[in-house]
N, C-alpha and C. Protein backbone atom coordinates (compact mmCIF):
# COMPACT_ATOMS: atom_id res chain seq x y z
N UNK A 1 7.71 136.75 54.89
CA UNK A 1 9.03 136.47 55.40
C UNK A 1 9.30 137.41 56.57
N UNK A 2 10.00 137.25 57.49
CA UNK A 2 10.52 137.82 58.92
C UNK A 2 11.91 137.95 58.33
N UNK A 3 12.63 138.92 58.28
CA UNK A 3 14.24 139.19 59.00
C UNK A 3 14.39 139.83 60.23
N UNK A 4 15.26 139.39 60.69
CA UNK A 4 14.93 139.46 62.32
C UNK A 4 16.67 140.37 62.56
N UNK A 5 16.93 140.91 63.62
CA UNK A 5 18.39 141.68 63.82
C UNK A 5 18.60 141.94 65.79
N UNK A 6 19.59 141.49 66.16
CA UNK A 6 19.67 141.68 67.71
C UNK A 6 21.26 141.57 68.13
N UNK A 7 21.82 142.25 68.77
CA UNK A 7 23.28 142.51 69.20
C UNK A 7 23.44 142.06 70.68
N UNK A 8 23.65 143.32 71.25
CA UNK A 8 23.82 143.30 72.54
C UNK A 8 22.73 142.52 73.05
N UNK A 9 22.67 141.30 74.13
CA UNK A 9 21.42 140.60 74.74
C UNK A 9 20.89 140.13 73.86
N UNK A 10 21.28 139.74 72.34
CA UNK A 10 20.12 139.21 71.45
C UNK A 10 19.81 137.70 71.40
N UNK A 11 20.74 137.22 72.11
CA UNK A 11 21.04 135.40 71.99
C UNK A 11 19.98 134.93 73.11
N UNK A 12 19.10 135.83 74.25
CA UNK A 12 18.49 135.56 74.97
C UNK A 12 17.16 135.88 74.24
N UNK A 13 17.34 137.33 73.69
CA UNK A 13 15.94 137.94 73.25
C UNK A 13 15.31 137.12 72.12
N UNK A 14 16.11 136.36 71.50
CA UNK A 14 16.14 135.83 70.23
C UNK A 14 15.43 134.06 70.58
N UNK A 15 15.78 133.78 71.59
CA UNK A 15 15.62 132.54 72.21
C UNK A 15 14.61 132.55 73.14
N UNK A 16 13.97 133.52 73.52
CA UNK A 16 12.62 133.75 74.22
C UNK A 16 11.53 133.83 73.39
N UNK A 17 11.82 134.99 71.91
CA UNK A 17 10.88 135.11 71.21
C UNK A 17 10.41 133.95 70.15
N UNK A 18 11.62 132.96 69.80
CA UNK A 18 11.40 131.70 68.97
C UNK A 18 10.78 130.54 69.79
N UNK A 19 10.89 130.81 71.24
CA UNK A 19 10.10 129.79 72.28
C UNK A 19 8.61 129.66 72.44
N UNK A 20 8.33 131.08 71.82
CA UNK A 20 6.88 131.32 71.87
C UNK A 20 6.16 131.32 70.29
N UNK A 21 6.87 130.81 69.63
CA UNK A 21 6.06 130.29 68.08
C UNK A 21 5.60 128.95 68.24
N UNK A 22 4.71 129.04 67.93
CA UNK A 22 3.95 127.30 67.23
C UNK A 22 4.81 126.75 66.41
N UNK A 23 4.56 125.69 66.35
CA UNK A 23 5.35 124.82 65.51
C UNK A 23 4.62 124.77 64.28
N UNK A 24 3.66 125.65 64.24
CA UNK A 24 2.89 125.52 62.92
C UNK A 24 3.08 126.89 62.00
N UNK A 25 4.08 127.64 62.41
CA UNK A 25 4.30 128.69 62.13
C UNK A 25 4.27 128.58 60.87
N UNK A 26 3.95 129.60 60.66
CA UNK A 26 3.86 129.35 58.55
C UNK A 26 4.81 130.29 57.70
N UNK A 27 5.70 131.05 58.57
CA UNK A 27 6.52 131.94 57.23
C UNK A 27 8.15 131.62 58.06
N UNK A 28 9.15 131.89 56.78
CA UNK A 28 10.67 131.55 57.32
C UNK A 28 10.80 133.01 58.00
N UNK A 29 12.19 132.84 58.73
CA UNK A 29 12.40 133.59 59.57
C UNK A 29 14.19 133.48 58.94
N UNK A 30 14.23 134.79 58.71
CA UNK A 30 16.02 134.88 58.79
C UNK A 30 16.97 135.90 59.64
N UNK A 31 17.72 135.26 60.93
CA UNK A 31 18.37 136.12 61.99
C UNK A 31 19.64 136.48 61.66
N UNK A 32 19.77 138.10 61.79
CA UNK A 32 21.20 138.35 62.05
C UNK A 32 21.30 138.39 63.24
N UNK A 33 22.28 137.90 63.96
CA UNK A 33 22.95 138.15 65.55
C UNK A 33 24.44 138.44 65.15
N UNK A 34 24.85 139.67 65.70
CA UNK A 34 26.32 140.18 66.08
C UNK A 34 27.02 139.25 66.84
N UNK A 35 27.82 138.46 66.04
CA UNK A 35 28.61 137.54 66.61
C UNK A 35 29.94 137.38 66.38
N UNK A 36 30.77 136.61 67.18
CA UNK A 36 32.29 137.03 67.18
C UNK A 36 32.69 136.14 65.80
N UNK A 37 33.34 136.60 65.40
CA UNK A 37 34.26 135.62 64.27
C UNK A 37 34.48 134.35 64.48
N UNK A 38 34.71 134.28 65.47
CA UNK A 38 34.86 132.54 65.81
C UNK A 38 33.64 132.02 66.34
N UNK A 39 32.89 132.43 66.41
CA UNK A 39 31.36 131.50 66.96
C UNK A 39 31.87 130.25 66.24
N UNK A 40 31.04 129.33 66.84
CA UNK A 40 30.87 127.59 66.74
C UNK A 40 29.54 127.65 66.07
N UNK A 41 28.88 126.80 65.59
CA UNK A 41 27.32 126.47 65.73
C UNK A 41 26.84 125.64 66.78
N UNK A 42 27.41 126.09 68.20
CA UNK A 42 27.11 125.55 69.10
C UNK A 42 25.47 126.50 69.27
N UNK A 43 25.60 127.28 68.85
CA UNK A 43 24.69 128.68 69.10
C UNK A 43 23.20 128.15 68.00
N UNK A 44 23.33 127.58 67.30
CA UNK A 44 22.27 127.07 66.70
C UNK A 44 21.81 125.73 67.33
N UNK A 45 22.15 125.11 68.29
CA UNK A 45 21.81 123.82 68.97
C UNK A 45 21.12 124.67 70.11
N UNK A 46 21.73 125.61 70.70
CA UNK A 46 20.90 126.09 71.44
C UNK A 46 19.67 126.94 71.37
N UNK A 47 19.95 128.03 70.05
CA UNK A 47 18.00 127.79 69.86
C UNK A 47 17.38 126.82 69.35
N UNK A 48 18.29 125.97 68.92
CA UNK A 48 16.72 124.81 68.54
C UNK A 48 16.58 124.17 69.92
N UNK A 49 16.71 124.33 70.80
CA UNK A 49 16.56 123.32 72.37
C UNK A 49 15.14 124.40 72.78
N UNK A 50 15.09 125.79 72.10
CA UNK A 50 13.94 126.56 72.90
C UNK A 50 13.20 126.47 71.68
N UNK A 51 12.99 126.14 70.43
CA UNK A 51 12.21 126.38 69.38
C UNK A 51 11.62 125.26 68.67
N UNK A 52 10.52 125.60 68.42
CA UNK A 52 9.87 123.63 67.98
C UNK A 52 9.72 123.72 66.16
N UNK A 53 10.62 125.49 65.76
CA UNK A 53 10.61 124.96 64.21
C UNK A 53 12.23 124.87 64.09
N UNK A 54 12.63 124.50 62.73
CA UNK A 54 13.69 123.87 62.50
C UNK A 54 14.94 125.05 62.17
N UNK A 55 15.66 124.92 63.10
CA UNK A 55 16.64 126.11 63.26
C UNK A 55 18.20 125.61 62.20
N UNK A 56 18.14 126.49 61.30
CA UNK A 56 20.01 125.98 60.86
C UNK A 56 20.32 127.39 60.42
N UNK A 57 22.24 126.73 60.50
CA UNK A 57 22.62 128.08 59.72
C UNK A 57 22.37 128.26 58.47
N UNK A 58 22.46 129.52 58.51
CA UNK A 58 22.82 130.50 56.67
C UNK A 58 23.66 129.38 55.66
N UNK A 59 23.17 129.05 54.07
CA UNK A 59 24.40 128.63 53.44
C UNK A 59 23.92 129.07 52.19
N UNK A 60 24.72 129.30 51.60
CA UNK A 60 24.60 130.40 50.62
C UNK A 60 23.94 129.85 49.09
N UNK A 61 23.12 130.37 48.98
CA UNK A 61 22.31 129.56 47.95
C UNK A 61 21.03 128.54 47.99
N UNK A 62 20.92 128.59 49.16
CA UNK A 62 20.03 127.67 50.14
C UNK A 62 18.47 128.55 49.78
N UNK A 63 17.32 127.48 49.15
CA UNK A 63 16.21 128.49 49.26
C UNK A 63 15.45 128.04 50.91
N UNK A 64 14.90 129.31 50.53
CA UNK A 64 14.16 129.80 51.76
C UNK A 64 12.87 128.45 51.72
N UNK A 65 12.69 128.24 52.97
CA UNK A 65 11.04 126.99 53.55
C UNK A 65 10.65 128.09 54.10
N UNK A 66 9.09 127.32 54.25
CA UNK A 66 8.44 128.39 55.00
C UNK A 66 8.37 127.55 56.15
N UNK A 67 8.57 127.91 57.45
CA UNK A 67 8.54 127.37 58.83
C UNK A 67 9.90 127.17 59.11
N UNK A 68 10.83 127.64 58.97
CA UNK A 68 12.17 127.26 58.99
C UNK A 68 13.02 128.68 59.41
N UNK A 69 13.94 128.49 60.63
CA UNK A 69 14.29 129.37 61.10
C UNK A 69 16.23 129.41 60.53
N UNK A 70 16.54 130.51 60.04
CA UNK A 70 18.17 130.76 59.29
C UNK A 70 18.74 131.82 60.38
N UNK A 71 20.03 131.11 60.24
CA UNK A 71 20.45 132.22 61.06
C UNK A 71 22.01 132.52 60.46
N UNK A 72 22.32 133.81 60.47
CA UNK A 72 23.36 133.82 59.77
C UNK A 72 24.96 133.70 60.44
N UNK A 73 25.86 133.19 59.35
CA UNK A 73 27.06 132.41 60.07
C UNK A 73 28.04 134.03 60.34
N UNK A 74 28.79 133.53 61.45
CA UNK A 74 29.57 134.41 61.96
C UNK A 74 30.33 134.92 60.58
N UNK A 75 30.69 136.22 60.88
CA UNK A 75 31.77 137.30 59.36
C UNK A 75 31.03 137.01 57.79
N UNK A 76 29.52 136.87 57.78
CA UNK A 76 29.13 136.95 56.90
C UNK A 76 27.87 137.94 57.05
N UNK A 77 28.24 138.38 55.67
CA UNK A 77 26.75 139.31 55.66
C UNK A 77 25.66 138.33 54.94
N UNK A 78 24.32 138.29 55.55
CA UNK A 78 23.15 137.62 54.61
C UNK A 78 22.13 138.07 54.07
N UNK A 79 21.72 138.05 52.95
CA UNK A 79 20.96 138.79 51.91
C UNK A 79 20.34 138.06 51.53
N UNK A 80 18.75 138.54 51.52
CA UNK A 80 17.34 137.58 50.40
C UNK A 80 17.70 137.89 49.26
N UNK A 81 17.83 136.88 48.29
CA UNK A 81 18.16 136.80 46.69
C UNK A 81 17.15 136.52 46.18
N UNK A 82 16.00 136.81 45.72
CA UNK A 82 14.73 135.84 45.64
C UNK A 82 14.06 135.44 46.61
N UNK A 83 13.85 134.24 46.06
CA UNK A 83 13.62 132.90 47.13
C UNK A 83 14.45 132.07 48.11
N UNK A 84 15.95 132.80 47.74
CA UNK A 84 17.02 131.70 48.19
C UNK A 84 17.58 132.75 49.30
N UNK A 85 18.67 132.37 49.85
CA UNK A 85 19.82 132.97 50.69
C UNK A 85 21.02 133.27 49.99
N UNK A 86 21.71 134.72 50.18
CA UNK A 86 22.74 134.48 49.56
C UNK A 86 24.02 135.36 51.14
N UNK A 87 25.31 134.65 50.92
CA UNK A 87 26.25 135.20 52.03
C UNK A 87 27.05 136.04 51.62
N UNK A 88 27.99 136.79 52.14
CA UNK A 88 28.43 137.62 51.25
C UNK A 88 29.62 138.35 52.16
N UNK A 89 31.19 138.41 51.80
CA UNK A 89 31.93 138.76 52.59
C UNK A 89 32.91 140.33 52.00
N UNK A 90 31.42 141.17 51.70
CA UNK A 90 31.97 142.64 51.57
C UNK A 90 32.23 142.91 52.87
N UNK A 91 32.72 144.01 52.48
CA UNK A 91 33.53 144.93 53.81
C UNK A 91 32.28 145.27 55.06
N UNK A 92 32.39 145.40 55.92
CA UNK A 92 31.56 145.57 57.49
C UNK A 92 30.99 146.61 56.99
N UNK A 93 29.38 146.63 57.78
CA UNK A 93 28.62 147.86 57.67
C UNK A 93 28.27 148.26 58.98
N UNK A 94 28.60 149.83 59.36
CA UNK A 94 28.38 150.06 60.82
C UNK A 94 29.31 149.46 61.84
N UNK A 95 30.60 148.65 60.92
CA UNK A 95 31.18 147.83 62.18
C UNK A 95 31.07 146.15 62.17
N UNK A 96 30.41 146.03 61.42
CA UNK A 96 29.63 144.24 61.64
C UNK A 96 29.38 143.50 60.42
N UNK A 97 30.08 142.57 60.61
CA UNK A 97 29.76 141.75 59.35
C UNK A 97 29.37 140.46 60.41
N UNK A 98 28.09 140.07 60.05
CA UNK A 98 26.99 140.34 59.46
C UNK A 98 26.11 141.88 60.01
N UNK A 99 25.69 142.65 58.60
CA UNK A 99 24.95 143.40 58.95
C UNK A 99 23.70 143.15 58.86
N UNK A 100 23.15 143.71 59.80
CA UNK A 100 21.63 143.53 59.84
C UNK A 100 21.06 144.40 58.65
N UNK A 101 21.40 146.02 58.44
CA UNK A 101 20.94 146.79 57.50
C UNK A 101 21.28 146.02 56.19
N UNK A 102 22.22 145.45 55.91
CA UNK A 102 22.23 144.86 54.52
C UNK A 102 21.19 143.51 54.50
N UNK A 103 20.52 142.70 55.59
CA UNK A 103 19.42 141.85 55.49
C UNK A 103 18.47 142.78 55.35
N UNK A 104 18.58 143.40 56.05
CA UNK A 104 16.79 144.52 55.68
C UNK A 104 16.59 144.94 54.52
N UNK A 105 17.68 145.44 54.40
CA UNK A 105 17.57 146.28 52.89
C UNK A 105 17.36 145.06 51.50
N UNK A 106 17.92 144.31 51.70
CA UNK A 106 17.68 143.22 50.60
C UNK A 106 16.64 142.42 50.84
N UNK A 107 15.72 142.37 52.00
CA UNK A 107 14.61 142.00 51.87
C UNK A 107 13.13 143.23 51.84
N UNK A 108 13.74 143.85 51.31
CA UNK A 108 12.54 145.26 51.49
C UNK A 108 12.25 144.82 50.22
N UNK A 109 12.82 144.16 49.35
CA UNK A 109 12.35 143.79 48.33
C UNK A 109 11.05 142.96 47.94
N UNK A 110 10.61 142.25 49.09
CA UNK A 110 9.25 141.74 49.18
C UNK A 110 8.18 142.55 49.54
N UNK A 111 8.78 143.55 49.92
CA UNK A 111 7.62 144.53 50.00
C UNK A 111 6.75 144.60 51.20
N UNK A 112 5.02 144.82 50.68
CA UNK A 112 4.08 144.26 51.78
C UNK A 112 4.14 142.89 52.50
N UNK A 113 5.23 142.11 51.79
CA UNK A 113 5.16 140.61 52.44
C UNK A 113 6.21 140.03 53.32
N UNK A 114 6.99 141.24 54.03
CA UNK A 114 7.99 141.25 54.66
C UNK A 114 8.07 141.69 56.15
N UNK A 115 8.37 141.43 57.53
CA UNK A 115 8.44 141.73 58.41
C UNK A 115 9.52 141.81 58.90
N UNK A 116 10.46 143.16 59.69
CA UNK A 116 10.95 143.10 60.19
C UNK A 116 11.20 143.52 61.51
N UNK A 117 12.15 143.07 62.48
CA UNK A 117 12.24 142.53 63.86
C UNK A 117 13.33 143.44 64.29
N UNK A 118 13.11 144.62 65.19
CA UNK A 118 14.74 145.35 65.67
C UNK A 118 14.54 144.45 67.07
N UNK A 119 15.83 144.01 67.67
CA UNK A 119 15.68 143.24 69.06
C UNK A 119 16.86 144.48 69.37
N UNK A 120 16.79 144.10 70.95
CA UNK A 120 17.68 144.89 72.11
C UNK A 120 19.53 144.32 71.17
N UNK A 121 20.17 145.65 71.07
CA UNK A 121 21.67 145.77 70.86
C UNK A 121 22.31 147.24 70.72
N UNK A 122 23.20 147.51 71.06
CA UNK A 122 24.28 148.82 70.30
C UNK A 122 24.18 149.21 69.31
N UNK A 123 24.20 150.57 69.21
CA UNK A 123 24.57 151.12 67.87
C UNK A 123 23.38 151.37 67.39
N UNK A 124 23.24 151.66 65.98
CA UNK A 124 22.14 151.52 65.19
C UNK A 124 22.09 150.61 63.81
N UNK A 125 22.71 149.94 64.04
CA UNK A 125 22.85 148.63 63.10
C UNK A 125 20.94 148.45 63.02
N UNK A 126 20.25 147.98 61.83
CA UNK A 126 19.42 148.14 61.65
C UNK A 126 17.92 149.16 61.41
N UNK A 127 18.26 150.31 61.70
CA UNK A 127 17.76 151.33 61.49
C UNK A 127 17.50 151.85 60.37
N UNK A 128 18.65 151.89 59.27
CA UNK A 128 18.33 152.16 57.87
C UNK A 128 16.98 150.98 57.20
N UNK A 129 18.06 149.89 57.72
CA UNK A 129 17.50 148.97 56.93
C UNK A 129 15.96 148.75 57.14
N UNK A 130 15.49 149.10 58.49
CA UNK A 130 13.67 149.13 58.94
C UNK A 130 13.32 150.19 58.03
N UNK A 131 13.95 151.31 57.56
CA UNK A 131 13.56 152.40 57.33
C UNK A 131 13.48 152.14 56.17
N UNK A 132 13.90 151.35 55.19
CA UNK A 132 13.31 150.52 53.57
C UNK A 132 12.96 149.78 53.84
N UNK A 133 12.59 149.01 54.78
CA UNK A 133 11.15 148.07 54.63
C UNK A 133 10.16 148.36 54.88
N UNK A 134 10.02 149.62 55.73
CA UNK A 134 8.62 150.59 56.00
C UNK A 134 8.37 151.17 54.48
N UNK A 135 9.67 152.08 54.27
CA UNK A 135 9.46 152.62 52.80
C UNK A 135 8.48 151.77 51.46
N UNK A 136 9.08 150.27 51.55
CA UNK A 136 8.38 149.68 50.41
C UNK A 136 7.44 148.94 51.18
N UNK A 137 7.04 149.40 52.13
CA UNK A 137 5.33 148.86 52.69
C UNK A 137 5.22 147.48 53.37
N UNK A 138 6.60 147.11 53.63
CA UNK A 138 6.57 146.75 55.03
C UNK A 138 6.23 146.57 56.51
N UNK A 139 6.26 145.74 56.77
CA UNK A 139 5.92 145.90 58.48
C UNK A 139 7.42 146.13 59.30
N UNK A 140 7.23 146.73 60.54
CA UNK A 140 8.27 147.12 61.25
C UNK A 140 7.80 146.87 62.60
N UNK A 141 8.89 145.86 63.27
CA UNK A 141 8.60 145.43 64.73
C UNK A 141 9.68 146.14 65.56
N UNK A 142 9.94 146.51 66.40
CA UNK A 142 10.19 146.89 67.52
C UNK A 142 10.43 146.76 68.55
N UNK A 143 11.53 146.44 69.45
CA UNK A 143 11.44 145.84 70.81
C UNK A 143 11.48 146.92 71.90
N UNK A 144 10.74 147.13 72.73
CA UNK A 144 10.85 148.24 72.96
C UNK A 144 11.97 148.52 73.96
N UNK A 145 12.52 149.50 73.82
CA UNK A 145 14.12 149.76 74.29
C UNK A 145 13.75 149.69 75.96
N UNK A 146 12.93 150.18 76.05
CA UNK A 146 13.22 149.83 78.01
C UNK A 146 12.97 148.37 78.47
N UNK A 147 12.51 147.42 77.47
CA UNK A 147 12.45 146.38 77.88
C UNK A 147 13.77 144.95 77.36
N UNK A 148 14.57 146.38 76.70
CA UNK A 148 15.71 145.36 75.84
C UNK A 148 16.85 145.66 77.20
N UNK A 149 17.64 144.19 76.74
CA UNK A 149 18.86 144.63 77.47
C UNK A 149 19.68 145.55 77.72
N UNK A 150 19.74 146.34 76.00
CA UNK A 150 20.48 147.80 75.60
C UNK A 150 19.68 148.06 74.88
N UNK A 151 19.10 149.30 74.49
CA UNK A 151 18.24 149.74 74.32
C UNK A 151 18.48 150.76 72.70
N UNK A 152 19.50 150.56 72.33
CA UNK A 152 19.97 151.76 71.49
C UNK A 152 19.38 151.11 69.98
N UNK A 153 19.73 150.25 69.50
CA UNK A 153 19.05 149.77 68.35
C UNK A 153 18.30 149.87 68.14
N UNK A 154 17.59 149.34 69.38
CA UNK A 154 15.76 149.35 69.28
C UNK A 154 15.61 151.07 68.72
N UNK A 155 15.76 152.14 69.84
CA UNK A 155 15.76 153.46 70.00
C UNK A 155 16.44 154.05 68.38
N UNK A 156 16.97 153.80 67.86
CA UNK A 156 17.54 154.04 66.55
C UNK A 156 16.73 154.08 65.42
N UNK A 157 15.54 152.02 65.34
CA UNK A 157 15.04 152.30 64.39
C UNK A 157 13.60 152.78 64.78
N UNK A 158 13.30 152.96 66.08
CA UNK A 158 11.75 153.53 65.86
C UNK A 158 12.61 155.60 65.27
N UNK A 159 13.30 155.72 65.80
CA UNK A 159 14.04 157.24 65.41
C UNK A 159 13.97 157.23 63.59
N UNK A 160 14.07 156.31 62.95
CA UNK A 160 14.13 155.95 61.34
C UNK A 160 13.23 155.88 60.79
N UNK A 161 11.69 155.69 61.80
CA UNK A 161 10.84 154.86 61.21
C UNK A 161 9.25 155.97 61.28
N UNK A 162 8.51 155.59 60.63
CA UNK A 162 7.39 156.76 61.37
C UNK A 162 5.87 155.70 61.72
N UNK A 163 6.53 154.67 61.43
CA UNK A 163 4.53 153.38 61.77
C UNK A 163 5.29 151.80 62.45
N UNK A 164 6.56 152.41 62.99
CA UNK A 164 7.27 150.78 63.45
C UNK A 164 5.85 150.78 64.89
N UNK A 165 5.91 149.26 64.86
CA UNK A 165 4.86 148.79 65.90
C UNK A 165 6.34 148.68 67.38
N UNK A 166 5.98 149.05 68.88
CA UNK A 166 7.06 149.23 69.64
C UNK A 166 6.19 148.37 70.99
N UNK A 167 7.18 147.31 70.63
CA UNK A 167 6.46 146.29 71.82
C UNK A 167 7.69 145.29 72.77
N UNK A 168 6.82 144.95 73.90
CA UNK A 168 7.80 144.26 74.89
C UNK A 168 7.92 143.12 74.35
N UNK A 169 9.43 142.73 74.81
CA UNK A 169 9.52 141.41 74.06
C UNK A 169 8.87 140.03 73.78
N UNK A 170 7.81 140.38 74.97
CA UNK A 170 6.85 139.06 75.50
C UNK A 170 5.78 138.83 74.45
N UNK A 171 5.64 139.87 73.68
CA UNK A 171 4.48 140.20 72.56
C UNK A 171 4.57 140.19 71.52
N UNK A 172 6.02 140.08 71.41
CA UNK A 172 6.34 139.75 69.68
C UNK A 172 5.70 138.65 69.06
N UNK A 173 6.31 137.82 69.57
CA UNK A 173 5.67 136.72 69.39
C UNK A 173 4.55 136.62 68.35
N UNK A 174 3.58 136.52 70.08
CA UNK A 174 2.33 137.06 69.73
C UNK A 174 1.44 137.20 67.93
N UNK A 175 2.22 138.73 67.99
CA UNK A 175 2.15 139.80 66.83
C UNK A 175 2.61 139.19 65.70
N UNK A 176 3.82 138.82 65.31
CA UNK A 176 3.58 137.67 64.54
C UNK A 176 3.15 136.48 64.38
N UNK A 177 2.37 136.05 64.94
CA UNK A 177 1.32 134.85 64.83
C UNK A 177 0.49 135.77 64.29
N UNK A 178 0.03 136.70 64.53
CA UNK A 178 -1.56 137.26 63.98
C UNK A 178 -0.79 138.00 62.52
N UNK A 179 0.24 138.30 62.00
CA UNK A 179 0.64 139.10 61.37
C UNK A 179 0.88 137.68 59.93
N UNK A 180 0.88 136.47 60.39
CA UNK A 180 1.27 135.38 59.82
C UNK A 180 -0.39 134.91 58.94
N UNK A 181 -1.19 134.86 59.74
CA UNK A 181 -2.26 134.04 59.27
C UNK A 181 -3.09 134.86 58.32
């Protein structure tokens, strides 16, 4: 499984890096993006226009496909329950509901079979949460801050982390394709 996290510039970074998956991709993918309270799901029509796997929102209780891209709905936090999705409208972490550290952290629970994704944003929203998915033997991706729009997230969780992989955004991709098969 991928949980993926991006703020500041992430609706571009997020839509470049899903442009460059196969359509044969073989594991789900679940995105937090820092988004305003009122977002539309106009924002999910537009990555599926750059992505050839099947993009929807978060709904709570929903199990996870493999090849299937989630993305979570504006003022909700989203958490791996298992196999499924679950939403969740506790109080903001860091500022943000949806938090990214509360997706990380609830998917560190898969352990070695988990990847996660810091993209270009503010703050350090995501940093803890890389820092328990490395802990339980995780993978940790990286965007690398001079190549993000804002650079501080990124810069936060390699600061959290001590084996995050720190790459330009053009290579993510990539890295998960080989990290997949």
């Amino acid at each position: 499984m991928i949980v993926m996290g991006a703020s500041l510039g992430g609706l571009q970074a997020v839509q470049t890096l899903l442009a460059d998956l196969p359509a044969t991709f073989g594991l789900p993918i679940v995105i937090v993006l820092h988004r305003h309270r009122e977002s539309d799901v106009a924002l999910i029509d537009l990555l599926q226009r750059s992505c050839l796997l099947r993009v929807s929102e978060a709904i709570d209780k929903q199990p996870i496909e493999v090849g299937a891209v989630y993305v979570g709905p504006p003022d909700y936090h989203v958490l791996i329950d298992h196999d499924h999705l679950a939403l969740s409208i506790d109080d903001l972490v860091r500022f943000a509901r949806p938090s990214i550290d509360v997706l990380f952290e609830s998917a560190s629970t898969y352990g070695e079979r988990v990847i996660c994704v810091v993209l270009t944003g503010g703050g350090a929203d995501g940093a803890l949460g890389a820092a328990a998915i490395e802990s339980a033997g995780g993978t940790v991706i990286v965007q690398s801050p001079g190549s993000a729009a804002c650079g501080d997230m990124p810069a936060a969780a390699i600061a959290a982390t001590r084996r995050a992989e720190i790459l330009g955004l053009e290579s993510i991709a990539g890295r998960l394709v080989q990290l997949a098969t």
